[in-house]
Protein backbone atom coordinates (compact mmCIF):
# COMPACT_ATOMS: atom_id res chain seq x y z
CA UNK A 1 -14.97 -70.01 -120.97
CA UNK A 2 -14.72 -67.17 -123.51
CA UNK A 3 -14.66 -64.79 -120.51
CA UNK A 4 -12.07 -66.57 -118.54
CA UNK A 5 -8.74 -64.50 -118.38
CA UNK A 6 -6.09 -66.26 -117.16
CA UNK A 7 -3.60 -64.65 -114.54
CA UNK A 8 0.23 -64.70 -114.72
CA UNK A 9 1.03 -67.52 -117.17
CA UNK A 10 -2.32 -69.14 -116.85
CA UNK A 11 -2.71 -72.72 -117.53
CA UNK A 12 -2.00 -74.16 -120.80
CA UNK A 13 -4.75 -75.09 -123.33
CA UNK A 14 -4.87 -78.48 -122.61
CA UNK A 15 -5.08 -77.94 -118.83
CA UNK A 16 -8.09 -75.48 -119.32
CA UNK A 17 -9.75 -78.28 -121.02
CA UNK A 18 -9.83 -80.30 -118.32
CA UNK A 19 -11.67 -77.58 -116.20
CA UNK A 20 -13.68 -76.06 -118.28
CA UNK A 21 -17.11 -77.56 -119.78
CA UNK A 22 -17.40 -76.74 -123.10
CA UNK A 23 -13.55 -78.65 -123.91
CA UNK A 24 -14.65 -81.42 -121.95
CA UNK A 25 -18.17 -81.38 -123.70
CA UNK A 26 -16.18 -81.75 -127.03
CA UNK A 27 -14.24 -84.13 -125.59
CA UNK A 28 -16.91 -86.31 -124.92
CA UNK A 29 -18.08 -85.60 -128.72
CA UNK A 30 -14.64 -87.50 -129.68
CA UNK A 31 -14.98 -90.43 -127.68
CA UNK A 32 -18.56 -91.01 -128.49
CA UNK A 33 -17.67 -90.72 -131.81
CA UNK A 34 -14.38 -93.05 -131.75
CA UNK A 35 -15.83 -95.50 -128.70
CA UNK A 36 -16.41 -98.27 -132.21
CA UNK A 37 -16.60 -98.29 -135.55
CA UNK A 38 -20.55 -99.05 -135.90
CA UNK A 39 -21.44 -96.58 -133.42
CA UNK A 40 -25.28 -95.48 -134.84
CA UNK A 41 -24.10 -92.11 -133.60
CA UNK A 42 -20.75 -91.64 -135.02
CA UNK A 43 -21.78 -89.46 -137.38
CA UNK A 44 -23.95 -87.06 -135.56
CA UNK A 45 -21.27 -86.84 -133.24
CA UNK A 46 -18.55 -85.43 -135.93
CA UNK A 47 -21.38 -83.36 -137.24
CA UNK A 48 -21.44 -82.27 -133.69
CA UNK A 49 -17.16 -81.75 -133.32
CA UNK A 50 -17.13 -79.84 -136.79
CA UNK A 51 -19.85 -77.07 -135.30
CA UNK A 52 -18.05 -77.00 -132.26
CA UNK A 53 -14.82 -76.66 -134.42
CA UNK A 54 -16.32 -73.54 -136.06
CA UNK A 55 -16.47 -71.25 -132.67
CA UNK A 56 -14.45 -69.26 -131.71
CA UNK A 57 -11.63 -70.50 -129.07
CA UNK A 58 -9.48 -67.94 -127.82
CA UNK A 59 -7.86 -69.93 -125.22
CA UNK A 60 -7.36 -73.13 -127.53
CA UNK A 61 -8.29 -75.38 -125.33
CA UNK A 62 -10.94 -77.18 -127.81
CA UNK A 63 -7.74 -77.40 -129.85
CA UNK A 64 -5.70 -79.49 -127.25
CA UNK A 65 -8.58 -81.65 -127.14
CA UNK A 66 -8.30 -82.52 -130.79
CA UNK A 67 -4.68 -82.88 -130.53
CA UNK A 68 -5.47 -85.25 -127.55
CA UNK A 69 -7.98 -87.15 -129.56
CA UNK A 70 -5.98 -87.40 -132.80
CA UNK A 71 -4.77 -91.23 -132.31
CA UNK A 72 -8.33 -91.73 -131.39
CA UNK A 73 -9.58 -90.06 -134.65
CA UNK A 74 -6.95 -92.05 -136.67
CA UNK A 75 -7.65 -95.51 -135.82
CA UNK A 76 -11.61 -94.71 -135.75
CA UNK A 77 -12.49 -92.05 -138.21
CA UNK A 78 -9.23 -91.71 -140.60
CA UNK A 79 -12.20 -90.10 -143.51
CA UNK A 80 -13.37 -87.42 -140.91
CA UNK A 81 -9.75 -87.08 -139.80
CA UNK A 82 -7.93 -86.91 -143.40
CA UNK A 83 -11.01 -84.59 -144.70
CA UNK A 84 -10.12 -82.04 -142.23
CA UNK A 85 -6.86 -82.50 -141.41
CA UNK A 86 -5.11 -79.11 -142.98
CA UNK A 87 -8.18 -76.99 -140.88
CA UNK A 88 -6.81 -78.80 -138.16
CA UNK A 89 -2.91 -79.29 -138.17
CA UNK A 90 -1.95 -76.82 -141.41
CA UNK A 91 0.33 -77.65 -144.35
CA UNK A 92 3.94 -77.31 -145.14
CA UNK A 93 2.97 -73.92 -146.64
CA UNK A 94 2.25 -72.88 -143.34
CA UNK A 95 0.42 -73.52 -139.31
CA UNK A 96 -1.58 -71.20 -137.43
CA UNK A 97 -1.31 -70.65 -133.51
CA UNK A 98 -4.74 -72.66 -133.47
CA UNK A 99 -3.12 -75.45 -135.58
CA UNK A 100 0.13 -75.39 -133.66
CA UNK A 101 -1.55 -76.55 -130.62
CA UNK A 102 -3.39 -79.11 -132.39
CA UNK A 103 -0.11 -80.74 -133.50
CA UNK A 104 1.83 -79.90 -130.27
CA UNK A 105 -1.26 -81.19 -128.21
CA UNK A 106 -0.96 -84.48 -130.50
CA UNK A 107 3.02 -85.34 -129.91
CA UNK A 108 2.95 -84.53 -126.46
CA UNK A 109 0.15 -86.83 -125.73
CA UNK A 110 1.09 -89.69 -127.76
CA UNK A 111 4.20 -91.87 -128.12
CA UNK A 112 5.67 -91.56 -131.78
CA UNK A 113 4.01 -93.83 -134.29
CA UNK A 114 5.03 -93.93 -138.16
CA UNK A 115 1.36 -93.81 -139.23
CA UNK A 116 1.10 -90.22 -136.78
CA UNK A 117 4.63 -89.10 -137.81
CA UNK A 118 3.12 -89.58 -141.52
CA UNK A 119 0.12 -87.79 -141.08
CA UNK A 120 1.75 -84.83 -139.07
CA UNK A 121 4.81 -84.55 -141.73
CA UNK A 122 3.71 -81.36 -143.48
CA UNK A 123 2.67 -79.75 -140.46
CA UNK A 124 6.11 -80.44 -138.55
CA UNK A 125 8.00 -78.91 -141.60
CA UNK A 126 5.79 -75.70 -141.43
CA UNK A 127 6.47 -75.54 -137.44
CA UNK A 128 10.08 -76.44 -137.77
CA UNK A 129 9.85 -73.35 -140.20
CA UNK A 130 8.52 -70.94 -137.78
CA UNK A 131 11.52 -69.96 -136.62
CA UNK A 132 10.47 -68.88 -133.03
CA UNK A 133 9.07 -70.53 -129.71
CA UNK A 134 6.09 -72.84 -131.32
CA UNK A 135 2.54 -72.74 -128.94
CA UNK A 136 2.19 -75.74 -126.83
CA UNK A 137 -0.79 -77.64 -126.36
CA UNK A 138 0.89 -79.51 -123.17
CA UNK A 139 3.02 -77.46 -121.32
CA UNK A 140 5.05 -80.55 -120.13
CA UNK A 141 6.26 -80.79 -123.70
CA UNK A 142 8.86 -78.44 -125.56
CA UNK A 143 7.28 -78.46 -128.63
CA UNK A 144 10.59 -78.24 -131.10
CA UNK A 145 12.69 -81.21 -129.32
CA UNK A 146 9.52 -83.27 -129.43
CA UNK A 147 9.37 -82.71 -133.15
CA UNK A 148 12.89 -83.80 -133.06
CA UNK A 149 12.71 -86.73 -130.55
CA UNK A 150 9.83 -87.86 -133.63
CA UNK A 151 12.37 -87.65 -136.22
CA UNK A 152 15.27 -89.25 -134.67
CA UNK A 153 12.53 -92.00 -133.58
CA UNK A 154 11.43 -92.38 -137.01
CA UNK A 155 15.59 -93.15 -137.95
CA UNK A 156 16.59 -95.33 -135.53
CA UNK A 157 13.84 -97.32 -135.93
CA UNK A 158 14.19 -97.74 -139.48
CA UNK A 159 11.05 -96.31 -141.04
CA UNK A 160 12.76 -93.06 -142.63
CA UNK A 161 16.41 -92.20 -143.46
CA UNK A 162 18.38 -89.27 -142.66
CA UNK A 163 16.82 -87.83 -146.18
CA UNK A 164 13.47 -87.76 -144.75
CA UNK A 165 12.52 -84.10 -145.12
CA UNK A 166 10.68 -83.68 -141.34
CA UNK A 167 14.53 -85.09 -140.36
CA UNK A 168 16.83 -83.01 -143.09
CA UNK A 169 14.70 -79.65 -141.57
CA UNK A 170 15.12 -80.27 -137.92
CA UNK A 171 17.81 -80.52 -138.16
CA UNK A 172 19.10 -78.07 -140.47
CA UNK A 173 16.59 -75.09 -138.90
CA UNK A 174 16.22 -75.96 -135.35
CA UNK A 175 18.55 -74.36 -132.89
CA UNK A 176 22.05 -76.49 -131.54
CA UNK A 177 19.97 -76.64 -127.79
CA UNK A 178 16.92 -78.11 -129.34
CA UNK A 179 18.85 -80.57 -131.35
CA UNK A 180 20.87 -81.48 -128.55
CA UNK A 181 18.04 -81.81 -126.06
CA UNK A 182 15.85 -84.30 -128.84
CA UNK A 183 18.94 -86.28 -128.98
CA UNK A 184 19.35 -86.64 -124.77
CA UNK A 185 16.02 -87.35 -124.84
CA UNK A 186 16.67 -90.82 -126.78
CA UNK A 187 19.09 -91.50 -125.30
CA UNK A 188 17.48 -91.07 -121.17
CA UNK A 189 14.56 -92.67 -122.99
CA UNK A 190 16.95 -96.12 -123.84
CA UNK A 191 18.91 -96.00 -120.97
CA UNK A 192 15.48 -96.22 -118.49
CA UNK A 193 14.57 -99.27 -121.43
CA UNK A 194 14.34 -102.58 -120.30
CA UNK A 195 15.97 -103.92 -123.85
CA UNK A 196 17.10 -101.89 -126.54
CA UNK A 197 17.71 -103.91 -130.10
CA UNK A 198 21.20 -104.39 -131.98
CA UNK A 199 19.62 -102.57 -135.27
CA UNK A 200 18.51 -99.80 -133.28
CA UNK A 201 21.54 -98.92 -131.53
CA UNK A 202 23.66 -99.01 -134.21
CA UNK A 203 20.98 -96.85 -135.73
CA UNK A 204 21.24 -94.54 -132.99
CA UNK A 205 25.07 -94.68 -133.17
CA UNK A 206 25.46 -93.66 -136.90
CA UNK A 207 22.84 -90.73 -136.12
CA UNK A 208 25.28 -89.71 -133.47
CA UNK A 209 28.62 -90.28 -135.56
CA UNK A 210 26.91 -87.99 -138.12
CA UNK A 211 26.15 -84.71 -135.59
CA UNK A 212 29.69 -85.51 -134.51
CA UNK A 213 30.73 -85.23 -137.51
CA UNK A 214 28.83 -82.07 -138.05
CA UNK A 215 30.07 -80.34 -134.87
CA UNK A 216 33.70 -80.64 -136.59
CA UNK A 217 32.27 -79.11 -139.35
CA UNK A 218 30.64 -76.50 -137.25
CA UNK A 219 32.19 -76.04 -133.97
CA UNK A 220 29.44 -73.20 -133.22
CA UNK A 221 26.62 -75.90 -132.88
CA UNK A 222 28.49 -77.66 -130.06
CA UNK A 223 25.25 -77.67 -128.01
CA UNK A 224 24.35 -80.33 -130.09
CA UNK A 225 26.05 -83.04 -128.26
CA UNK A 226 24.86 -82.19 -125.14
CA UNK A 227 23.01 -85.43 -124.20
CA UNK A 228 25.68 -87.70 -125.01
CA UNK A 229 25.95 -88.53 -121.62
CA UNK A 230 23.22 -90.75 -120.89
CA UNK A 231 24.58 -93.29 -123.51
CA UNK A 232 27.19 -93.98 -120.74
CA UNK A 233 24.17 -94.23 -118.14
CA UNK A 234 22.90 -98.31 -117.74
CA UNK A 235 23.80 -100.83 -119.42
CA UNK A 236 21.94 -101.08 -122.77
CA UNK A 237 25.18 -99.34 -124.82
CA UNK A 238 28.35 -101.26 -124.32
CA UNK A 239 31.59 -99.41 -123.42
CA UNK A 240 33.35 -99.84 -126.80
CA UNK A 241 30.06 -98.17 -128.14
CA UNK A 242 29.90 -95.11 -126.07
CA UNK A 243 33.25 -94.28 -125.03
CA UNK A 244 35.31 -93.40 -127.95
CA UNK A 245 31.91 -91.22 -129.17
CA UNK A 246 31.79 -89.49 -125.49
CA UNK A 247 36.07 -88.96 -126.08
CA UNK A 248 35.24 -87.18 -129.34
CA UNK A 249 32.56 -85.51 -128.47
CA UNK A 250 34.60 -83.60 -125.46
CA UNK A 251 37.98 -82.98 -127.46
CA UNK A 252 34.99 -80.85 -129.82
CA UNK A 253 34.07 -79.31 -126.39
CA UNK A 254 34.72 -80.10 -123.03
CA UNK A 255 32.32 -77.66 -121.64
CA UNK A 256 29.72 -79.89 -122.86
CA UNK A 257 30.00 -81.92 -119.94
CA UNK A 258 27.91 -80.36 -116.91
CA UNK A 259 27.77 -81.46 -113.37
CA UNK A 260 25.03 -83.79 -114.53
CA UNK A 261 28.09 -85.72 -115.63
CA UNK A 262 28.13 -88.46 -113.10
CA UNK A 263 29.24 -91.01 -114.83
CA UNK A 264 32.78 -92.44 -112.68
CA UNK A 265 31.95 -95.77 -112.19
CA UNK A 266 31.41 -96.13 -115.60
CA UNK A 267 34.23 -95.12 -116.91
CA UNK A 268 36.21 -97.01 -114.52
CA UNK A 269 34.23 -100.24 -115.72
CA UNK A 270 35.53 -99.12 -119.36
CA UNK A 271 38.88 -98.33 -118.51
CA UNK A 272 39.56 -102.46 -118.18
CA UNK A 273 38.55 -102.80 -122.12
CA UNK A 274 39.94 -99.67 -123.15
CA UNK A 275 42.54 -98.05 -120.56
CA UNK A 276 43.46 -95.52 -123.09
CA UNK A 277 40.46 -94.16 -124.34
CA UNK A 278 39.24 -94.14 -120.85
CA UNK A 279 42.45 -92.23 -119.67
CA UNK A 280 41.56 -89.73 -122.22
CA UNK A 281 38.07 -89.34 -121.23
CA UNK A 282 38.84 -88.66 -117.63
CA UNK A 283 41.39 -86.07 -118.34
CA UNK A 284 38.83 -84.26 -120.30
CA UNK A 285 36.14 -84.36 -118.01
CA UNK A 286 38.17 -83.25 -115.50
CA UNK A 287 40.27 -80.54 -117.46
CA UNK A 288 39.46 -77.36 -116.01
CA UNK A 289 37.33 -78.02 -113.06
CA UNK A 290 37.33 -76.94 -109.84
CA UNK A 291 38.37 -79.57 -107.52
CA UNK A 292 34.70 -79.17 -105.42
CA UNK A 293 32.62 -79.72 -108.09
CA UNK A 294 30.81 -82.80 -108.64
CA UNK A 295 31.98 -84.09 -111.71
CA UNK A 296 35.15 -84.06 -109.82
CA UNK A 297 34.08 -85.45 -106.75
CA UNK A 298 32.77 -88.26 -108.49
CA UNK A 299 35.67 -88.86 -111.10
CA UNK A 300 38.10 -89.04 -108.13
CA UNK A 301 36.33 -90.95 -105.80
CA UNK A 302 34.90 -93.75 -108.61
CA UNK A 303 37.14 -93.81 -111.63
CA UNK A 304 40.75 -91.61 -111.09
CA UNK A 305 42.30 -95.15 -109.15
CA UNK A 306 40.63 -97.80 -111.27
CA UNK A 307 41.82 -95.69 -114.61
CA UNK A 308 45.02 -94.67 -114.07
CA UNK A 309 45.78 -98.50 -112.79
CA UNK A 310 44.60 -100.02 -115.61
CA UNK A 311 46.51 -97.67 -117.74
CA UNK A 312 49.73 -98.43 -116.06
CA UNK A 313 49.04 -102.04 -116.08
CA UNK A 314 48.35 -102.39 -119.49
CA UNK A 315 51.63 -103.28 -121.09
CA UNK A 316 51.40 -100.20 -123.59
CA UNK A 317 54.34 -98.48 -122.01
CA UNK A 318 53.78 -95.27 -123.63
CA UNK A 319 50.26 -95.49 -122.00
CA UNK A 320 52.13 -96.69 -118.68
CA UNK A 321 54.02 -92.79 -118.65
CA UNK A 322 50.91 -90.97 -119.71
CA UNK A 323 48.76 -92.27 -116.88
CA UNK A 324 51.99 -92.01 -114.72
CA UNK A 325 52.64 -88.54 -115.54
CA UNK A 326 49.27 -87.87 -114.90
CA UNK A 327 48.42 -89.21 -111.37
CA UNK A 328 51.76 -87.13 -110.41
CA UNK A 329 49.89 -83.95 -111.68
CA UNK A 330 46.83 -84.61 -109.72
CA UNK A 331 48.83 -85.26 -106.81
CA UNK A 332 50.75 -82.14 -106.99
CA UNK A 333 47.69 -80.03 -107.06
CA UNK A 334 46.35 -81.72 -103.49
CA UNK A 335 45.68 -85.29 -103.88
CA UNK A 336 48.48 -86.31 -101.34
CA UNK A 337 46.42 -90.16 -101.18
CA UNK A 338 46.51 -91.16 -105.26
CA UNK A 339 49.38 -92.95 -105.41
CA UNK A 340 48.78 -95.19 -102.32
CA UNK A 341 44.66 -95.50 -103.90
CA UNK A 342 46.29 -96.32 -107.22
CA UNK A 343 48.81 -99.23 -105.85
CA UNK A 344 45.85 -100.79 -103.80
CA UNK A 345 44.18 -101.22 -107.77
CA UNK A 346 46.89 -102.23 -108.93
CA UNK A 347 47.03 -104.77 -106.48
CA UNK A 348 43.16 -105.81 -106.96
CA UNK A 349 41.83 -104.18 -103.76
CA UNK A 350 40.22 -101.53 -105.73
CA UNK A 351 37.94 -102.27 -108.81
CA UNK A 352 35.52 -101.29 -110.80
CA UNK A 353 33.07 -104.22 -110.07
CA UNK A 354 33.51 -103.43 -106.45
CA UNK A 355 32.95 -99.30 -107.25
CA UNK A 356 29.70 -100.44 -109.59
CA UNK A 357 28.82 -102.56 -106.17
C-alpha cells in the first residue's frame, strides 16, 4: 500500500480502499465495531481503529474509510466518535489534507442529516475557509457544492436559518460557480422527487429570492443563478412559482441560460396563467441566439405559437401589440410559417397540453 504510486490521476482515496487490504482491513475494524451496541468486542475493535489511525497513510485511503464509516460511528459509538473527532475532521481553526478527506469522504457518502451537519459544522467552516480546491475523499463529489448542497438542505428544511454560520460562510467565501452549482443541485434533486412539501418550497423559494436579490446587488456573481432552470423542470414547482423568479433571474443575465435550457413546453404551459411574464421569458431566452441552437430549436418548435397566442388573446391590449410586434420580428428574420402556427393556437389546434403530450 505504502509503496503503491499511482499513475496519471490515480484513483481517489476512497477507491484505493476498496482495493487495497489494509483500508479494507480497517474497514472491517468499523463494522465489527458498529455491527451492535453490546458487541463483547467493540472495544478492542476501536482500540484496534485508533492504532491503525496512528500510521502513516500517504494515499488517505484509511481516511475515506472513516469518512465512509462516520454515520456508522455516530449512531454506534458517538463517545469514540466525539473523543476523536477534531484528530479526525479538524476545527474551525483549521483542517488538514488528512482531515479534509475524512469530511469530504463523509458528505459524499451520506445523504445530509442535521445530527451529521451538526457534528461536521466546525470542520465545514475551516474548509469553506481554505480558499482553494478542497481534497476529495469520493471523486464523484465536488467537495465545496456538497458543503453547500448541506447548507441549503439544512434551510429549506427548517433546521437552521440563513444566520447559521456553515450557511452565512458558504456563501459569503465560496466562489459564484460553486454557489450556483449547490443551488442546481436542489433543485435537479426536487424536480427527480416524487413529492416535495409546501414549507419546503417556499423555503427553497425565499433562499432563491435572496441570491436574486444579491445578484442585483452584485451583478459580478451572476453564476450564482445558474441552476434556476430545473425549478421549471417537472411538476413539483408551480408556474406562478418559478416563472417570474426564472424572468428575473435572466433580465440579471441572460447568458445564464445554456443550451441545457430546454424548457419550451413549459413555458408554453405557463404562458395560459401568465401570458405576460411568459412573453417576457421567451424573449429573453431567445435574445441573442443563433437560430440553430437548441434553446432555439426548442423555444420555437414548443412554446413561440402557444406564447405569443395566449398573449394576443389575453384581452391586455398593450400585451396584444407586444406579442404582435414580436412574432412580426421573428418572422422577418426567417420564420416565414409563425403567423399561420400562431392562428392555428389561436384557434385551439395548437396547445400546450397537446405540446406537453
Amino acid at each position: 500500500y505504502d509503496s503503491y504510486t499511482p499513475s496519471g490521476d490515480g484513483w481517489d482515496p476512497l477507491t484505493i480502499s476498496i482495493n487495497w487490504q489494509w483500508p479494507g482491513r480497517v474497514r472491517g475494524l468499523i463494522l465489527a465495531a458498529t455491527r451492535s451496541a453490546e458487541s463483547p468486542w467493540k472495544s478492542e475493535a476501536l482500540k484496534a481503529v485508533e492504532s491503525e489511525l496512528a500510521r502513516p497513510d500517504r494515499h488517505g485511503a484509511v481516511r475515506a474509510v472513516l469518512g465512509e464509516g462516520f454515520g456508522r460511528l455516530l449512531n454506534h459509538a458517538p463517545e469514540w466518535l466525539n473523543a476523536h473527532l477534531e484528530d479526525l475532521i479538524g476545527s474551525e481553526s483549521g483542517i488538514s489534507v488528512d482531515q479534509q478527506i475524512v469530511l469530504t469522504t463523509a458528505m459524499a457518502t451520506h445523504h445530509y442529516h442535521r445530527d451529521l451537519f451538526n457534528l461536521l459544522s466546525p470542520s465545514m467552516v475551516a474548509a469553506i475557509g481554505v480558499g482553494g480546491p478542497l481534497t476529495a475523499g469520493w471523486r464523484e463529489s465536488d467537495p465545496l457544492p456538497r458543503i453547500g448542497e448541506w447548507a441549503i438542505n439544512s434551510v429549506i428544511y427548517g433546521y437552521k436559518t440563513t444566520d447559521d454560520l456553515v450557511v452565512r460562510t458558504f456563501f459569503a467565501s465560496a466562489s459564484p460557480e460553486a454557489r450556483g452549482e449547490a443551488m442546481g443541485k436542489i433543485a435537479w434533486g426536487f424536480f427527480r422527487a416524487e413529492k416535495v412539501d409546501d414549507s419546503i418550497r417556499e423555503r427553497f423559494g425565499e433562499l432563491w429570492d435572496s441570491r436574486i436579490q444579491h445578484v442585483r446587488e452584485h451583478p459580478e456573481d451572476s453564476k450564482e443563478l445558474n441552476g434556476i432552470y430545473w425549478l421549471a423542470k417537472g411538476d413539483k414547482f408551480p408556474p406562478d412559482w418559478w416563472l417570474p423568479r426564472l424572468r428575473d433571474s435572466l433580465e440579471l443575465d441572460p447568458t445564464i441560460a445554456s443550451e441545457r435550457y430546454m424548457i419550451g413546453k413549459e413555458i408554453a404551459h405557463a404562458s395560459t396563467d401568465d401570458p405576460s411574464t411568459a412573453l417576457a421569458v421567451m424573449k429573453l431566452l431567445l435574445s441573442g441566439r443563433a437560430e440553430a441552437g437548441m434553446v432555439s430549436f426548442d423555444l420555437s418548435r414548443n412554446a413561440v405559437p402557444v406564447v405569443l397566442a395566449n398573449a394576443i388573446a389575453s384581452g391586455d391590449s398593450a400585451l396584444k401589440r407586444d406579442a404582435e410586434a414580436y412574432m412580426n420580428e421573428l418572422g422577418a428574420k426567417g420564420n416565414l410559417t409563425l403567423e399561420s402556427e400562431v392562428t392555428a393556437a389561436l384557434k385551439g389546434d395548437i396547445t400546450a397540453e397537446a405540446l406537453e403530450d
